[in-house]
Protein backbone atom coordinates (compact mmCIF):
# COMPACT_ATOMS: atom_id res chain seq x y z
CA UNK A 1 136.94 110.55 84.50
CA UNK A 2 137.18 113.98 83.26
CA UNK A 3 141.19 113.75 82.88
CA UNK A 4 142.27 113.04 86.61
CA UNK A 5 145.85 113.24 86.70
CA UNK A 6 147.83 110.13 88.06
CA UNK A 7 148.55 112.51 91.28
CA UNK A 8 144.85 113.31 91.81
CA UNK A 9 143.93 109.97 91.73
CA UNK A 10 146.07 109.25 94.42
CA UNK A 11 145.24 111.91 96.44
CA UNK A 12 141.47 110.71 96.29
CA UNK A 13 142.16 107.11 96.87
CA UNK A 14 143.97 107.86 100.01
CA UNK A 15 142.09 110.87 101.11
CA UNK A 16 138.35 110.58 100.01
CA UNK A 17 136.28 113.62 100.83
CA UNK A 18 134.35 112.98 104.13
CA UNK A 19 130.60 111.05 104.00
CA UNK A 20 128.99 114.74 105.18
CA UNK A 21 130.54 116.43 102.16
CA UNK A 22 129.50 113.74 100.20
CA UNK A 23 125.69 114.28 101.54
CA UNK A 24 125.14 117.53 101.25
CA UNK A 25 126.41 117.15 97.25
CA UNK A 26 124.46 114.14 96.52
CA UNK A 27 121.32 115.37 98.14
CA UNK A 28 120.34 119.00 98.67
CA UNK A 29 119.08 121.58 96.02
CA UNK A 30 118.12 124.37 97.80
CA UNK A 31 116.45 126.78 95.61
CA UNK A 32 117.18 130.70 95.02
CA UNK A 33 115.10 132.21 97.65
CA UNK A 34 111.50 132.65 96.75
CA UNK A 35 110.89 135.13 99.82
CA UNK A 36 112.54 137.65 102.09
CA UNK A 37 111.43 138.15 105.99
CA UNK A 38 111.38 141.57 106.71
CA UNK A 39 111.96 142.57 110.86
CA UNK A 40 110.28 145.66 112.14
CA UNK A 41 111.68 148.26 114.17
CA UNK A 42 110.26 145.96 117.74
CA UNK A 43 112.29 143.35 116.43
CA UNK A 44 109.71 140.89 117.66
CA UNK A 45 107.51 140.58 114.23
CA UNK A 46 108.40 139.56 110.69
CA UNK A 47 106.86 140.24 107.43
CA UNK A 48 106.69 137.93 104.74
CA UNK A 49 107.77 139.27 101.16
CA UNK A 50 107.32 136.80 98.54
CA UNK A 51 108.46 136.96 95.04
CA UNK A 52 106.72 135.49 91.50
CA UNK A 53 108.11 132.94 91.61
CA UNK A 54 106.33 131.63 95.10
CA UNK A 55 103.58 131.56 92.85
CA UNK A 56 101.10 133.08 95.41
CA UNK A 57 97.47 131.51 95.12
CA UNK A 58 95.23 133.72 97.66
CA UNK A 59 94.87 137.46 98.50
CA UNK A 60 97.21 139.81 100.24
CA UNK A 61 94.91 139.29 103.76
CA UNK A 62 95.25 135.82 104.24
CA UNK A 63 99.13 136.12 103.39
CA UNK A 64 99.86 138.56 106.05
CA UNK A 65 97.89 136.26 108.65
CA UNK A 66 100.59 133.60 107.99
CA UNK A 67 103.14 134.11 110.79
CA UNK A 68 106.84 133.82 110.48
CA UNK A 69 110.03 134.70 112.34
CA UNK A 70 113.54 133.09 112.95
CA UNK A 71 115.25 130.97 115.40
CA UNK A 72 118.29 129.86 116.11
CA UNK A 73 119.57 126.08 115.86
CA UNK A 74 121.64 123.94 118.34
CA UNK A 75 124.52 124.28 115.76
CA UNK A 76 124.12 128.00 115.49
CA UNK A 77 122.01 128.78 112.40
CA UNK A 78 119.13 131.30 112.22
CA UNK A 79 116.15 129.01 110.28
CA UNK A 80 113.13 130.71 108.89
CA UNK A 81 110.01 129.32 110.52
CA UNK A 82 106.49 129.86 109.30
CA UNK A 83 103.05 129.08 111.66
CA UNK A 84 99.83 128.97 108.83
CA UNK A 85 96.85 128.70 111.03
CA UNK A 86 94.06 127.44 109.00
CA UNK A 87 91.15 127.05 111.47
CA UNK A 88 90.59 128.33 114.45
CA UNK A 89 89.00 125.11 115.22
CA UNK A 90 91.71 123.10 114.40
CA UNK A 91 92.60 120.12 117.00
CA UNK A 92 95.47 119.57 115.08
CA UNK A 93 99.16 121.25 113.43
CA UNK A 94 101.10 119.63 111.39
CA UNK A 95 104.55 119.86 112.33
CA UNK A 96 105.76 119.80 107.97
CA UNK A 97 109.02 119.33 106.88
CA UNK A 98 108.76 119.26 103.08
CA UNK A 99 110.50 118.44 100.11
CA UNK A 100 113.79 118.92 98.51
CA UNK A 101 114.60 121.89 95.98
CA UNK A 102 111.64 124.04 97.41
CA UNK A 103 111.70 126.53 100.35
CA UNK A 104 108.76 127.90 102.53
CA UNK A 105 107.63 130.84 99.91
CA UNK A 106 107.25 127.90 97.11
CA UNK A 107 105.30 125.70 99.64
CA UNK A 108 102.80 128.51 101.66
CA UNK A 109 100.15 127.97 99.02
CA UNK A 110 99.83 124.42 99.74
CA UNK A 111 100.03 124.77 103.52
CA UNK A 112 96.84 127.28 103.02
CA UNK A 113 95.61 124.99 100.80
CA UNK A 114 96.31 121.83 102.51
CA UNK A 115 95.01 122.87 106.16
CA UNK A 116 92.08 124.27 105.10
CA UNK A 117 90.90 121.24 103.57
CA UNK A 118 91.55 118.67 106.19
CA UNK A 119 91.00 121.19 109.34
CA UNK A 120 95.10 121.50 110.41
CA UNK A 121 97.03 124.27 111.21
CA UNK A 122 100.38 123.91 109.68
CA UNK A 123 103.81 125.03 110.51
CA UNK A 124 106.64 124.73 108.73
CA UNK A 125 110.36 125.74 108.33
CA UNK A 126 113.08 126.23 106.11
CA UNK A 127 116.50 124.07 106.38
CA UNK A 128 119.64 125.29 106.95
CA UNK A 129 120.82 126.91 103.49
CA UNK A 130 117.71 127.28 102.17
CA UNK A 131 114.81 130.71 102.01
CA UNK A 132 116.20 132.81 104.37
CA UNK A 133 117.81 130.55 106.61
CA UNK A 134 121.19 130.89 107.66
CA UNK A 135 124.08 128.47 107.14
CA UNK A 136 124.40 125.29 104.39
CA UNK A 137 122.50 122.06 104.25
CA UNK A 138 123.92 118.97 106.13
CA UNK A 139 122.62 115.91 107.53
CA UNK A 140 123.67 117.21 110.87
CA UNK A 141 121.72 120.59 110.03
CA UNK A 142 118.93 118.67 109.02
CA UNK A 143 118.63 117.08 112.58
CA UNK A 144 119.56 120.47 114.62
CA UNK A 145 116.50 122.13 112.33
CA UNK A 146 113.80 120.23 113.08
CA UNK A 147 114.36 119.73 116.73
CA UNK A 148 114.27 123.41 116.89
CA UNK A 149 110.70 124.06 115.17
CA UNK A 150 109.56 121.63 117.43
CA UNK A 151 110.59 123.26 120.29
CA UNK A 152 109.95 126.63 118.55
CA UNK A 153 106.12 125.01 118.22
CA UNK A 154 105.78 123.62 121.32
CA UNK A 155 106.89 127.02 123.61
CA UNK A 156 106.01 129.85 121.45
CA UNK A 157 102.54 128.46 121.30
CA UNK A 158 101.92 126.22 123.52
CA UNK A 159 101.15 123.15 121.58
CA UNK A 160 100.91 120.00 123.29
CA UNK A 161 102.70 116.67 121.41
CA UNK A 162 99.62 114.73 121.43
CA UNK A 163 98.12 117.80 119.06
CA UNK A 164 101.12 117.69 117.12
CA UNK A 165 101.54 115.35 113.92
CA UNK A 166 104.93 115.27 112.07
CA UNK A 167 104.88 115.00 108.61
CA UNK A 168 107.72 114.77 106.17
CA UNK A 169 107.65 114.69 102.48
CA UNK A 170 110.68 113.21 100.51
CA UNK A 171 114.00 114.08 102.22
CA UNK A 172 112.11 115.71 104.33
CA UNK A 173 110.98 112.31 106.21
CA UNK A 174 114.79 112.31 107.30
CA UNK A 175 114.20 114.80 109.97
CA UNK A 176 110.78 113.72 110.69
CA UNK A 177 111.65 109.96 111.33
CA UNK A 178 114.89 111.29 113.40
CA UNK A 179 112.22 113.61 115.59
CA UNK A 180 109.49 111.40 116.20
CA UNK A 181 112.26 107.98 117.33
CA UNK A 182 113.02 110.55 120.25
CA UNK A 183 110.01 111.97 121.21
CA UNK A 184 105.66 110.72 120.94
CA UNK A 185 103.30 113.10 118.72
CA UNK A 186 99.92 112.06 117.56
CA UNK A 187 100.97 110.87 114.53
CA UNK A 188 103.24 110.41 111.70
CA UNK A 189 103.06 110.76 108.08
CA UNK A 190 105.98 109.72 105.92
CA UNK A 191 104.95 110.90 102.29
CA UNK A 192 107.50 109.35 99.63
CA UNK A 193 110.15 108.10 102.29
CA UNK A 194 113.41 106.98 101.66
CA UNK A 195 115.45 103.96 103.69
CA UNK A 196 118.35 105.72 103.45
CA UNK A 197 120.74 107.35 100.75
CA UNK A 198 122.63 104.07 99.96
CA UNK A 199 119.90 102.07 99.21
CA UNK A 200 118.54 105.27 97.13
CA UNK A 201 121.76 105.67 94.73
CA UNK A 202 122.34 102.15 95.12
CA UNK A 203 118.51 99.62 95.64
CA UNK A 204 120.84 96.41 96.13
CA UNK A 205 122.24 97.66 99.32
CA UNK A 206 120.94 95.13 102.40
CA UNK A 207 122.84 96.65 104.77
CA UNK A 208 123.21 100.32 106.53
CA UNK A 209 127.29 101.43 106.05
CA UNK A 210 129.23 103.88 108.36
CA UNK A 211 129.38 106.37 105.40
CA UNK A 212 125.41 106.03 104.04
CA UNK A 213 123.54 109.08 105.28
CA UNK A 214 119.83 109.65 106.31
CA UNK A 215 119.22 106.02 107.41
CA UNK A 216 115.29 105.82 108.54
CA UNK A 217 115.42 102.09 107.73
CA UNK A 218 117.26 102.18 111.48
CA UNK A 219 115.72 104.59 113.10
CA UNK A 220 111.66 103.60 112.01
CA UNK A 221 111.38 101.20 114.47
CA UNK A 222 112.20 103.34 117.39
CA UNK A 223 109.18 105.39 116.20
CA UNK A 224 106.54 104.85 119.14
CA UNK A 225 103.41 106.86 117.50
CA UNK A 226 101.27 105.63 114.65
CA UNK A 227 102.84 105.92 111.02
CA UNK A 228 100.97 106.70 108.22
CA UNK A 229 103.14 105.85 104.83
CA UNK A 230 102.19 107.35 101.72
CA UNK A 231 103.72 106.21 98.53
CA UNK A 232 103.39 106.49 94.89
CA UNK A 233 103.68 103.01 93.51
CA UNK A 234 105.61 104.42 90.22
CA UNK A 235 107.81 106.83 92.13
CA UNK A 236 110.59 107.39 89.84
CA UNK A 237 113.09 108.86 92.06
CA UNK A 238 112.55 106.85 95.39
CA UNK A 239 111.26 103.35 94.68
CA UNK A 240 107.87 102.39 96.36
CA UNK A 241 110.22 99.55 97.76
CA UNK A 242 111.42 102.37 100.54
CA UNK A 243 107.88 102.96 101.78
CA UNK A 244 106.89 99.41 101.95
CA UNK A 245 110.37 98.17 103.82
CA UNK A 246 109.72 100.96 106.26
CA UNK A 247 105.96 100.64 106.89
CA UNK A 248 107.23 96.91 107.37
CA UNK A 249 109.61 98.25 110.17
CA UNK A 250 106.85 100.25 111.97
CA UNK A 251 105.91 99.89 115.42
CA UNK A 252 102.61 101.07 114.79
CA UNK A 253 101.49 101.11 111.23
CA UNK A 254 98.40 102.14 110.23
CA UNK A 255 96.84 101.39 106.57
CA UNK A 256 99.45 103.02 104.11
CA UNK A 257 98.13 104.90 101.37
CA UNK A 258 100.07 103.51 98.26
CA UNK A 259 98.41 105.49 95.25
CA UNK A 260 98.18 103.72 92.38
CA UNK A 261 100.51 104.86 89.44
CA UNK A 262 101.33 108.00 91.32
CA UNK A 263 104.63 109.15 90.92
CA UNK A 264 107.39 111.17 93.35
CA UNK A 265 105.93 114.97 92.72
CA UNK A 266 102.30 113.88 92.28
CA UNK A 267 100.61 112.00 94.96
CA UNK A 268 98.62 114.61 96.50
CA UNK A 269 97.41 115.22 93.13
CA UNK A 270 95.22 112.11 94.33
CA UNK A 271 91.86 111.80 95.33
CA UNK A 272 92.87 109.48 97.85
CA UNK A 273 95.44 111.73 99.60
CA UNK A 274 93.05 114.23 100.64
CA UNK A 275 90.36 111.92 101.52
CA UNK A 276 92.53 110.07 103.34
CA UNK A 277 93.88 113.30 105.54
CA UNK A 278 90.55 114.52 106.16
CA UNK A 279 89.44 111.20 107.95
CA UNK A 280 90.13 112.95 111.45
CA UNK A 281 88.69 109.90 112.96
CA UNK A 282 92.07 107.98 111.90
CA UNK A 283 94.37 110.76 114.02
CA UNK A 284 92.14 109.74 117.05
CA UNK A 285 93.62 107.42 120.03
CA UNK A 286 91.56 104.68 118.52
CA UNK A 287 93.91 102.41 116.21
CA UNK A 288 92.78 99.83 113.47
CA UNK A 289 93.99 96.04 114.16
CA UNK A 290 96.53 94.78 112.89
CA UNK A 291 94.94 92.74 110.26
CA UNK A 292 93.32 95.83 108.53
CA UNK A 293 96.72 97.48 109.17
CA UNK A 294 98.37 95.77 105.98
CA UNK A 295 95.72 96.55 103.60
CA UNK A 296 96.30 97.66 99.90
CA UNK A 297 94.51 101.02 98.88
CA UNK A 298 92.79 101.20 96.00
CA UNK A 299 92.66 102.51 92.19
CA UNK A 300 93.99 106.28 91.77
CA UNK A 301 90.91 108.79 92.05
CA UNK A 302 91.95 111.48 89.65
CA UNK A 303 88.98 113.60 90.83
CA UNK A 304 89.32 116.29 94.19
CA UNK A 305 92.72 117.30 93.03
CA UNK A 306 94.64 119.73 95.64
CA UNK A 307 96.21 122.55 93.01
CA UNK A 308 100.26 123.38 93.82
CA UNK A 309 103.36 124.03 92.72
CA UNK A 310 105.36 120.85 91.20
CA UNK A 311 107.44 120.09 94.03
CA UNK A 312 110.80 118.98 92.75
CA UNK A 313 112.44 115.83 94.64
CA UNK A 314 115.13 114.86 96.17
CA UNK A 315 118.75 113.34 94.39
CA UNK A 316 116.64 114.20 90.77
CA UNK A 317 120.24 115.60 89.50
CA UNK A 318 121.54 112.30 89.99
CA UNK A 319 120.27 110.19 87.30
CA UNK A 320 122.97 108.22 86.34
CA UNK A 321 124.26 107.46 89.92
CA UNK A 322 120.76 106.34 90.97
CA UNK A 323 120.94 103.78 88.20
CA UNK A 324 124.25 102.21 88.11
CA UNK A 325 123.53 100.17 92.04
CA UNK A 326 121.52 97.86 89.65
CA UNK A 327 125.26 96.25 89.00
CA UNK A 328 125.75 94.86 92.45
CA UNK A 329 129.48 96.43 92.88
CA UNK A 330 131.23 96.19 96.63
CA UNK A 331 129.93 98.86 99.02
CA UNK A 332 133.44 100.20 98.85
CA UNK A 333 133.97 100.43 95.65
CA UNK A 334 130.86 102.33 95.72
CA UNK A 335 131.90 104.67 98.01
CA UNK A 336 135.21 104.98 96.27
CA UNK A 337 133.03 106.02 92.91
CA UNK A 338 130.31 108.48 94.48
CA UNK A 339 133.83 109.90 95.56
CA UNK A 340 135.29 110.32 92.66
CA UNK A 341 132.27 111.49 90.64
CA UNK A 342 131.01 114.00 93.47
CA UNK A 343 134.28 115.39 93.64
CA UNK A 344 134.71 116.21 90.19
CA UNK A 345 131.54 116.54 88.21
CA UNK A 346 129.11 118.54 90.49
């Protein structure tokens, strides 16, 4: 294991690094920053500066109507937040906290794109550690983050929860499940969840460990606002398995979208995704039965594809570790290896 002397072996054994270190290894790949937020002389308004590699899709107007500016976190970091209103009709924003390996430059296309077509404004936000935001990523950042868009959202404009649904996409349905178990919105949407990182790195995991990290699979059922789960069924990085166990765990489930051979950085590729979004009628207060709750969605539609950047996904530098759970090793021994490995390979 790349030559570990006898000494630093023992040194590991009996002091492993700490499960938070561990996390924000295994799981975050925050990007060079695709943007800069510029402050004018006020102090009160930002300007958003994005680079080629944002890979900009609409004109210069309906950039500068997107709306950004920083706040600061319960732990003390500055996050970039971003407010893309799409309609002034819109009933409903979409509180979005998106993938892994992107930041809010890579991703403003698709909000324009994405709220325009299903009649949502969107706002979004940048992690600590990644775009322009202040501090590193942590599981414990993660949390801090999203609690302060939403209260960013709710008293810099006014937005009512019940005109609020929070959506995350990939690791980004770790702070999204966390948010909406402690407080009601209109709705969720959980787009390529995970149960938690164990069961990730390791699928034969049946139980939730003091050292795994982003554990939804605990935390679903405390959700009290209808869940929408949206999965690919040949999601190559998070196994459809995570979707179904949670939708299974829902208080309120209503008809998951599982997309037929979609993978993790394609679903809203889909036909299905879109159409399924733009039903408004399923955000109302009026909820289907139960019985038409545990439905199956049909074939993949290939046509009405939403154009955007590849969004990369979460733990996709991990191949090897993802893989070797398959072995059914003890938990500890586990822990023992992602040690090891973390410590001294990445």
């Amino acid at each position: 294991m790349n030559h570990l002397s006898l000494s630093e072996l023992c040194c590991l054994f009996c002091c492993p690094p700490c499960p938070s270190k561990i996390t924000s290894k295994l799981a975050f790949l925050p990007p060079e920053p695709t943007y800069t937020l510029l402050c004018d002389e006020s102090g009160s308004r930002w300007t958003l500066h994005l680079s080629e590699r944002a890979d900009w899709q609409y004109s210069a107007r309906e950039k500068d109507a997107i709306e950004c500016f920083m706040t600061r976190t319960s732990r003390g970091n500055r996050i970039a937040c971003m407010f893309v209103r799409c309609s002034p009709s819109a009933r409903f924003t979409l509180l979005f906290s998106h993938g892994n390996a992107v930041d809010l430059g890579q991703m403003s296309s698709f909000y324009i794109g994405l709220g325009s077509r299903i009649n949502c404004n969107v706002f979004s936000y940048d992690y600590s550690g990644y775009g322009a935001s202040s501090g590193k990523p942590s599981e414990k950042n993660l949390y801090a983050d999203v609690d302060a868009a939403w209260h960013s959202l709710r008293t810099r404009y006014g937005i009512r929860p019940e005109n609020v649904i929070v959506y995350g996409q990939s690791i980004g349905t770790v702070p999204s499940v966390d948010l909406a178990a402690r407080y009601e919105s209109a709705a969720v949407v959980l787009h390529s969840p995970l149960t938690s990182g164990m069961r990730v790195a390791f699928p034969d995991t049946k139980k939730t460990y003091c050292f795994d990290a982003f554990p939804n699979i605990d935390k679903i059922s405390k959700v009290t606002s209808p869940v929408l789960v949206i999965h690919g069924t040949e999601d190559e990085v998070i196994d459809f398995s995570h979707g179904l166990a949670l939708y299974e765990r829902c208080q309120r489930p209503v008809e998951p979208l599982w997309v037929e051979g979609a993978g993790h950085n394609d679903v809203e590729l889909y036909g299905q995704y879109l159409e399924r979004l733009k039903q408004m009628r399923f955000w109302s207060n009026v909820w289907t039965s139960d019985t038409h709750l545990r439905g199956f969605c049909g074939a993949a539609m290939m046509d009405g594809r939403l154009e955007r950047h590849s969004t990369k996904s979460v733990l996709t530098k991990e191949p090897n570790l993802l893989q070797c759970g398959q072995h059914g090793c003890f938990c500890l021994f586990l822990y023992i290896y992602i040690c090891l490995h973390l410590s001294y390979v990445m």
